[in-house]
Protein backbone atom coordinates (compact mmCIF):
# COMPACT_ATOMS: atom_id res chain seq x y z
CA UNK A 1 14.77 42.82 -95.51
CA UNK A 2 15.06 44.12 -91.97
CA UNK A 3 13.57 47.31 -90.48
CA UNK A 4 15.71 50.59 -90.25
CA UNK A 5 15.73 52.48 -87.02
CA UNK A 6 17.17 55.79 -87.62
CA UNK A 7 17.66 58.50 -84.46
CA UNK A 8 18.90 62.40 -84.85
CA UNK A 9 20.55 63.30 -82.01
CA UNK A 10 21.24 67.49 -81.21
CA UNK A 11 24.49 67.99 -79.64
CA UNK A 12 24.82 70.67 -77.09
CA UNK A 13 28.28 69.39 -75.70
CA UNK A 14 31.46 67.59 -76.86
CA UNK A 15 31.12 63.95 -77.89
CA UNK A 16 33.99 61.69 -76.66
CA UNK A 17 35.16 58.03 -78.09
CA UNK A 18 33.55 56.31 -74.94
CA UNK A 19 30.51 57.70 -76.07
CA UNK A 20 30.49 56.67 -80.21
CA UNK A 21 31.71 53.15 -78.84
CA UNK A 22 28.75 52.45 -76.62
CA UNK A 23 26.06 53.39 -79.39
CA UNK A 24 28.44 51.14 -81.96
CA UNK A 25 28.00 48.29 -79.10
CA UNK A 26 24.43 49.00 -79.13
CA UNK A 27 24.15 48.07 -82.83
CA UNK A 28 23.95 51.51 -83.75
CA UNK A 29 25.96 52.64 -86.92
CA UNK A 30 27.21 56.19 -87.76
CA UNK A 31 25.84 57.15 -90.98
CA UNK A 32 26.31 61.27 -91.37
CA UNK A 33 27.94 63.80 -89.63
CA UNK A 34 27.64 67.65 -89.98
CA UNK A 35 29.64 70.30 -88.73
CA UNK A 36 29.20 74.11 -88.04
CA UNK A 37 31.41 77.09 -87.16
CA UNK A 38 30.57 80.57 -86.61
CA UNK A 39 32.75 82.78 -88.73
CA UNK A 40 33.63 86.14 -88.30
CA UNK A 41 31.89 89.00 -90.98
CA UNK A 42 29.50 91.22 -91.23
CA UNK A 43 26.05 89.94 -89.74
CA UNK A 44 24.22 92.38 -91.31
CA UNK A 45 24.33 90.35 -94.52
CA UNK A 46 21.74 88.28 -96.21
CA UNK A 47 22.02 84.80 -97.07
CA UNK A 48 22.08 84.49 -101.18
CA UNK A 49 19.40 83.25 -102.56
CA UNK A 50 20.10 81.02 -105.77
CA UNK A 51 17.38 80.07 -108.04
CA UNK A 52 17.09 78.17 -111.34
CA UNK A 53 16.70 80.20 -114.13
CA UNK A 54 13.36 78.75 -115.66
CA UNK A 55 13.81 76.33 -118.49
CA UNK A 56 13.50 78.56 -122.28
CA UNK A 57 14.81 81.77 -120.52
CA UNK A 58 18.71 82.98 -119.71
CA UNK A 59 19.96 86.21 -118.08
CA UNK A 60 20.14 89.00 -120.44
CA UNK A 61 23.98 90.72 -121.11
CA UNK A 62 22.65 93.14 -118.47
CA UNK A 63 22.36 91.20 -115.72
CA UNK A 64 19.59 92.88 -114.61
CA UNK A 65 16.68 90.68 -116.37
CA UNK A 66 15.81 87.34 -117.94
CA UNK A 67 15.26 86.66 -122.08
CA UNK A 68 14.22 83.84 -124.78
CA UNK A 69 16.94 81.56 -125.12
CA UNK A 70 16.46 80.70 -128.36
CA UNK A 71 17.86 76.88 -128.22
CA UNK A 72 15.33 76.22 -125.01
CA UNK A 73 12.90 78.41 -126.81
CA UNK A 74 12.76 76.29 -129.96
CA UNK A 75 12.80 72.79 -127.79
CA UNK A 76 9.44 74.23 -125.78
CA UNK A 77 7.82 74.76 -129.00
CA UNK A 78 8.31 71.26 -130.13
CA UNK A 79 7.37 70.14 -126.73
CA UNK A 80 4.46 71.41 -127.15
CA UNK A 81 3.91 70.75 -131.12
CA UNK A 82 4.11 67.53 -129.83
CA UNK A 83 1.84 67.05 -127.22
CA UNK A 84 -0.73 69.06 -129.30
CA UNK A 85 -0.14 66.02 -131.58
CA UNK A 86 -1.41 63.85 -128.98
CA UNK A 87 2.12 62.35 -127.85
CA UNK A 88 2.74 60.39 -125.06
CA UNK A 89 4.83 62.00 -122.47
CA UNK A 90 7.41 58.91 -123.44
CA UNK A 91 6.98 59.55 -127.34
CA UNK A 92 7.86 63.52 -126.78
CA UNK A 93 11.01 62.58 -124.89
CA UNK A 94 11.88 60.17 -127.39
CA UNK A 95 11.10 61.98 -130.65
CA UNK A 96 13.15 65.28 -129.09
CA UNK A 97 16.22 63.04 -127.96
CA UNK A 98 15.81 61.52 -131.72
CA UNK A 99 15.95 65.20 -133.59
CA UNK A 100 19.26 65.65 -131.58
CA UNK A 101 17.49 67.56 -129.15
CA UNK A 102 19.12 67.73 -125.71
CA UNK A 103 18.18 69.12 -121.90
CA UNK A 104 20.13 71.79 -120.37
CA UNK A 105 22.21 69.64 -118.80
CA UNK A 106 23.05 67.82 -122.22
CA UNK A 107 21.70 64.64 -121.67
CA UNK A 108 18.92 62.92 -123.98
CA UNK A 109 15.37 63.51 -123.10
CA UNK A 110 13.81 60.77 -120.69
CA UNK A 111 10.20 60.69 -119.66
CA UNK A 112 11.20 62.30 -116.35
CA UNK A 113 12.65 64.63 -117.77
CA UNK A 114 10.05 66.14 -120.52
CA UNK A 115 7.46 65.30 -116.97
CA UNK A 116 9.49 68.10 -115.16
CA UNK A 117 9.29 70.67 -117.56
CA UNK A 118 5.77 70.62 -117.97
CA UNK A 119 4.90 73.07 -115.41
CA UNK A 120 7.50 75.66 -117.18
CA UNK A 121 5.38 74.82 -120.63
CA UNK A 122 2.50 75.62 -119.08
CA UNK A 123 3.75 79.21 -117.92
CA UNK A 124 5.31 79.90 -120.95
CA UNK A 125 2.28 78.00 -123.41
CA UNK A 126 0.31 81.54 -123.68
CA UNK A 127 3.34 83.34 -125.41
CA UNK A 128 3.68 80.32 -127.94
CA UNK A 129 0.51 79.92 -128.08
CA UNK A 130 0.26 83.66 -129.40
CA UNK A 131 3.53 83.44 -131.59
CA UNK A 132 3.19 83.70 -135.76
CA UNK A 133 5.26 80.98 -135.73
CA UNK A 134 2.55 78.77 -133.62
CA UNK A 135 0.07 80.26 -135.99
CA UNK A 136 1.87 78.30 -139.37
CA UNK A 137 2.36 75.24 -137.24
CA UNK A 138 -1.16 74.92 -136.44
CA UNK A 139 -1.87 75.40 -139.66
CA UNK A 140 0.28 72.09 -140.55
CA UNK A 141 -1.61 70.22 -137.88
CA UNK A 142 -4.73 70.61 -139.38
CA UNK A 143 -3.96 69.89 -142.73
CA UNK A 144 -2.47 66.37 -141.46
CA UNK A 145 -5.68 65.51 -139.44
């Protein structure tokens, strides 16, 4: 397989044809473009920030904060039920997509997938962890070991 070369040139004039057609002779190819305008508006104004709303939370009616969602909620807790259980990350993903269980997107679990919410279990494993619910599955785990 050959080698890539890729270049990023800045443009601080106008690019004429003469110009693309010598770097097309010179075996280069044109593989992006991006374009930018200023726009008229208030300056003052701050870029919006838009952030994922962590994985087993949704906003509240409010607006103002974020709450369980019970549906994420309930798959976190057999996330971790699971890997209490000693499952492989590929078992969990498997065994969730198998109880009908689905992401937020609405696609089966894949290994990748149970992988990337991980870090969110481990934020939100003290709160199960403390949960009566927890406390009965535990209870269910020990009895089968």
């Amino acid at each position: 397989m050959a080698r890539v070369e890729r270049i990023r040139e800045v443009v601080t004039g106008t690019i004429d044809l003469e110009y693309v057609r010598q770097k097309t002779e010179a075996g280069w190819k044109l593989v992006a473009m991006e374009w930018r305008r200023e726009i008229a508006g208030d300056e003052t104004k701050e870029a919006v920030l838009v952030e994922e709303v962590p994985y087993g939370l949704r906003v509240a009616d409010d607006c103002s904060h974020l709450e369980d969602d019970p549906q994420e909620r309930n798959v976190l807790v057999q996330m971790m039920e699971l890997i209490v259980q000693d499952y492989s990350i590929t078992s969990v993903a498997n065994e969730l997509s198998k109880r009908g269980l689905r992401t937020r997107s609405g696609n089966p679990w894949t290994p990748v997938s149970v992988f990337n919410i991980l870090p969110r279990l481990i934020e939100a494993g003290p709160t199960i962890f403390s949960s009566n619910d927890w406390e009965t599955r535990r209870e269910r785990f020990t009895k089968m070991v």
